[in-house]
C-alpha atoms as a PDB file:
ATOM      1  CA  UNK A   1      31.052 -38.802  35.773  1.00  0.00           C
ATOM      2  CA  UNK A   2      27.668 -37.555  36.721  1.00  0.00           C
ATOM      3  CA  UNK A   3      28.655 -33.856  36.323  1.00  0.00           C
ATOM      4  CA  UNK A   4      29.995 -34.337  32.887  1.00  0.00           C
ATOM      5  CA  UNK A   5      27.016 -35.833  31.451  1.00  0.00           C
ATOM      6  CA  UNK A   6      24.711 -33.489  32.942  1.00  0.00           C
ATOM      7  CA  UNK A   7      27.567 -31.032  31.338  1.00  0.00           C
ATOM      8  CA  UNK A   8      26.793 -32.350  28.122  1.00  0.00           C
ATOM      9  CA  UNK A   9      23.454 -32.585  28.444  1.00  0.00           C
ATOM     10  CA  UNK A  10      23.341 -28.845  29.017  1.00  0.00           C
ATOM     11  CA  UNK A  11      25.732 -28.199  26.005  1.00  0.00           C
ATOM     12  CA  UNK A  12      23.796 -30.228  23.635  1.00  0.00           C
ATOM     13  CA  UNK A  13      20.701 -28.380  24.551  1.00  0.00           C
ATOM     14  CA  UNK A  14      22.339 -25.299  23.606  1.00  0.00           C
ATOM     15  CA  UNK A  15      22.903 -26.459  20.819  1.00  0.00           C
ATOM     16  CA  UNK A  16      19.802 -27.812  19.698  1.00  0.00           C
ATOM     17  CA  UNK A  17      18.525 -24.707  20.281  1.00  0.00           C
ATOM     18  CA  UNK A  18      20.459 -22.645  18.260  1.00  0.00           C
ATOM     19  CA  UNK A  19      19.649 -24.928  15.533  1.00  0.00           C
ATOM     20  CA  UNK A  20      15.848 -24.540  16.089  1.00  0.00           C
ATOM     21  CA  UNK A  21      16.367 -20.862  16.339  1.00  0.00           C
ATOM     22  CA  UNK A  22      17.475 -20.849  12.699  1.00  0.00           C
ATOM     23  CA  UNK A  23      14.897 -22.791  11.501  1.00  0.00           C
ATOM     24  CA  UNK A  24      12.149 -19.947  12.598  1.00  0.00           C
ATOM     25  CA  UNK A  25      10.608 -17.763  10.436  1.00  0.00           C
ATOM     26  CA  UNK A  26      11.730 -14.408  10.613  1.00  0.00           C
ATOM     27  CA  UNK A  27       9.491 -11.710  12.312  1.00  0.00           C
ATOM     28  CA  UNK A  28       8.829 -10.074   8.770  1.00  0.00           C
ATOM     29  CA  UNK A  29       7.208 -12.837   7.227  1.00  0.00           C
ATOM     30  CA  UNK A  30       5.498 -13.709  10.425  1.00  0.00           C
ATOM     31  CA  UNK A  31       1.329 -12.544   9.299  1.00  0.00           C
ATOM     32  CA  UNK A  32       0.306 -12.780  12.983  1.00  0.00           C
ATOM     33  CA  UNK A  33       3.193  -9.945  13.957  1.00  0.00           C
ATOM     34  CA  UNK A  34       1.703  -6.353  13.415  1.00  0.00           C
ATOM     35  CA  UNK A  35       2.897  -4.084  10.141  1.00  0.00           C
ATOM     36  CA  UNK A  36       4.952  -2.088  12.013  1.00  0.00           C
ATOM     37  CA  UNK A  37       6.668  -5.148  14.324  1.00  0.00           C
ATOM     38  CA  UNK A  38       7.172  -6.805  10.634  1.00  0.00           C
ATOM     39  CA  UNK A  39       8.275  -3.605   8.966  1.00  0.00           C
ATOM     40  CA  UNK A  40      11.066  -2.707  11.541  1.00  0.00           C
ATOM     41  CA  UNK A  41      12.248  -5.610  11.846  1.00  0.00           C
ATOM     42  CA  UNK A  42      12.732  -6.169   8.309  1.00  0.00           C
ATOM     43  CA  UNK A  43      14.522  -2.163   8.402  1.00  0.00           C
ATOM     44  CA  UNK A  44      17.064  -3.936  10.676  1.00  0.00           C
ATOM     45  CA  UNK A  45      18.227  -6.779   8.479  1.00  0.00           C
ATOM     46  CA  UNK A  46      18.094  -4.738   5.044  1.00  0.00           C
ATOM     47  CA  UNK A  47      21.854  -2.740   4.197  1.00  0.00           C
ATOM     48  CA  UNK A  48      21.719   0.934   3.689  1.00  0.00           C
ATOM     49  CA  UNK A  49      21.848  -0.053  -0.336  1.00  0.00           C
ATOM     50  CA  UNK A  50      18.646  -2.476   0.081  1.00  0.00           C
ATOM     51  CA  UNK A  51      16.961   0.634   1.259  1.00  0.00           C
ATOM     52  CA  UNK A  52      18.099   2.922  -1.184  1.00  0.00           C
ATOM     53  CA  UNK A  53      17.330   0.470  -3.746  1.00  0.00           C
ATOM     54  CA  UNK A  54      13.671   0.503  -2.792  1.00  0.00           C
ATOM     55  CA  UNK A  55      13.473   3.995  -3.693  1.00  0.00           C
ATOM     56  CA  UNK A  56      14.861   3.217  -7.883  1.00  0.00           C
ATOM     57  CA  UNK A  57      12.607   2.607  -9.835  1.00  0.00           C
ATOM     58  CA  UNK A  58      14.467   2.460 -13.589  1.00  0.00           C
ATOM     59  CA  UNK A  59      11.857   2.310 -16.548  1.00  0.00           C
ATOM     60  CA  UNK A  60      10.523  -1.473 -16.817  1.00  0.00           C
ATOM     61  CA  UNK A  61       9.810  -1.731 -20.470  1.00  0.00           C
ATOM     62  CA  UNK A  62      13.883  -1.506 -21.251  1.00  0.00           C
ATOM     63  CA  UNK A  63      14.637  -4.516 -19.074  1.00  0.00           C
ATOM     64  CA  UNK A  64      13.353  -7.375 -20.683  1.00  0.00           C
ATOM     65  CA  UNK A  65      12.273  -8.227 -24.846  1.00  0.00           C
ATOM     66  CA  UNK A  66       9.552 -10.803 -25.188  1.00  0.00           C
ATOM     67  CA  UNK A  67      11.222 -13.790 -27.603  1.00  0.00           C
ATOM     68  CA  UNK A  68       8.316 -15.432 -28.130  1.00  0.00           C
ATOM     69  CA  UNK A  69       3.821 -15.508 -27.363  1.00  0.00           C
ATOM     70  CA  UNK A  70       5.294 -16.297 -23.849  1.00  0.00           C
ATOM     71  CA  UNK A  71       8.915 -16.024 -23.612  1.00  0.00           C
ATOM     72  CA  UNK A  72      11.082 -12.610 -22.473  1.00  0.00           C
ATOM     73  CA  UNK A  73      14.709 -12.525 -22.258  1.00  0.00           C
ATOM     74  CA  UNK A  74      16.077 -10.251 -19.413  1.00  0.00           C
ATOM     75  CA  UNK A  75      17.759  -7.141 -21.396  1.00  0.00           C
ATOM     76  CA  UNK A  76      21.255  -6.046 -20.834  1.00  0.00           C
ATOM     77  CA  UNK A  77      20.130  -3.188 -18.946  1.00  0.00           C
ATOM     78  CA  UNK A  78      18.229  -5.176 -16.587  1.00  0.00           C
ATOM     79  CA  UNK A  79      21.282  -7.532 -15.904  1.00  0.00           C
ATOM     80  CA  UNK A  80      23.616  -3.663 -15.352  1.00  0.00           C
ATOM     81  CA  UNK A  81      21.146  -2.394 -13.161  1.00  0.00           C
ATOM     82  CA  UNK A  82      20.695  -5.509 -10.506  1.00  0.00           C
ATOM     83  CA  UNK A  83      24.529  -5.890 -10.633  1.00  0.00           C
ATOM     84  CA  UNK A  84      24.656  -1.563  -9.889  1.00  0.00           C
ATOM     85  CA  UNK A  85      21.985  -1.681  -6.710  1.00  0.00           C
ATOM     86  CA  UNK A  86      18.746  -3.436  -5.803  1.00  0.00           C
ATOM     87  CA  UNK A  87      16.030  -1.755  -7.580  1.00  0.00           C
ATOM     88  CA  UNK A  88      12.351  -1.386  -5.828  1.00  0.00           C
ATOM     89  CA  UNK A  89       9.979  -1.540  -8.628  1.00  0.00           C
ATOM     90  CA  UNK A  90      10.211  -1.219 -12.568  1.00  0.00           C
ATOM     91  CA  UNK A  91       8.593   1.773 -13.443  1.00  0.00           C
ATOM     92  CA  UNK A  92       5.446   1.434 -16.828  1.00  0.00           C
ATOM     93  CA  UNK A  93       6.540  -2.176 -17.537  1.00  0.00           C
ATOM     94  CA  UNK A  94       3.041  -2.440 -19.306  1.00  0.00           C
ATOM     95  CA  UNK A  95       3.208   0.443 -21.221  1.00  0.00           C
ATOM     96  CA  UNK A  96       2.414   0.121 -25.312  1.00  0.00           C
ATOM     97  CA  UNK A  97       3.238   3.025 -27.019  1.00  0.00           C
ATOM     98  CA  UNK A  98       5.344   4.987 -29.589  1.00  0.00           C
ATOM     99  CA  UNK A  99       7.662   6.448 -26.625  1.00  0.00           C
ATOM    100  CA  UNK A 100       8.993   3.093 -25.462  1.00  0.00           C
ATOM    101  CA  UNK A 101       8.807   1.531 -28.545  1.00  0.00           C
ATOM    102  CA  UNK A 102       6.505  -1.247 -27.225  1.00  0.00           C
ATOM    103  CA  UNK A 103       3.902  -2.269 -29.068  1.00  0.00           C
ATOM    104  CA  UNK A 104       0.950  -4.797 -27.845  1.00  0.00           C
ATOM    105  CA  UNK A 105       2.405  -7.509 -29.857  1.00  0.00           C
ATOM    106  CA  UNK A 106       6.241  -6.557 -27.975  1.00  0.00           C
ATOM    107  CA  UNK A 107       5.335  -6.010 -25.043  1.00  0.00           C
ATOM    108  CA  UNK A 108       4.020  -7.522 -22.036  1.00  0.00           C
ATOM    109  CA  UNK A 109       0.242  -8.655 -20.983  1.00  0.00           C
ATOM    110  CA  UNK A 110      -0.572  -8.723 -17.771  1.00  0.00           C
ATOM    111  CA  UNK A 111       0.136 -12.558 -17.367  1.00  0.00           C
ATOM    112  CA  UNK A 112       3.248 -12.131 -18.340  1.00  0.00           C
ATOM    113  CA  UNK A 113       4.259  -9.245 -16.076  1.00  0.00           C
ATOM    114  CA  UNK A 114       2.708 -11.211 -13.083  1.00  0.00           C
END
């Protein structure tokens, strides 16, 4: 009797600490951990198309049109590209000009692209 609750005892501290093991923060978004402890461990839990994704950067002012003084609507494009790979950064998302048809009334200010 004695060895099977100290049996249980042992197996229910297992357990509880494999719960409180998933309840840490990973080492990546730990501030006190160094840049490169945070960066390599985040390496290690990103796929090889999370990585590759960091390096796209598609043009950012054909992903979204603003509907309103504060209101965009993700484009088409934008919804292809997330579904194609991760993408790392939009590339000029506050450009105004006659090239991406933006103009400083269409486009975004920098609230908005916060």
């Amino acid at each position: 009797m004695r060895f099977r609750i100290v049996l249980t005892i042992i197996a229910f501290s297992f357990v509880f600490r494999g719960i409180a093991q998933s309840f840490e923060k990973p080492l990546y978004k730990n501030t006190n951990a160094s840049i490169e402890c945070r960066v390599n461990d985040l390496l290690t839990k990103m796929t090889l198309t999370e990585k590759v994704g960091q390096l796209c950067c598609p043009l950012g002012w054909e992903m979204y049109t603003k509907t309103g003084e504060n209101n965009i609507q993700l484009s088409e494009k934008f919804i292809e590209q997330m579904d194609q790979m991760p993408v790392g950064a939009f590339w000029a998302t506050l450009r105004a000009d006659p090239w991406t048809k933006k103009t400083l009334k269409t486009g975004l200010n920098p609230e908005l692209a916060a």
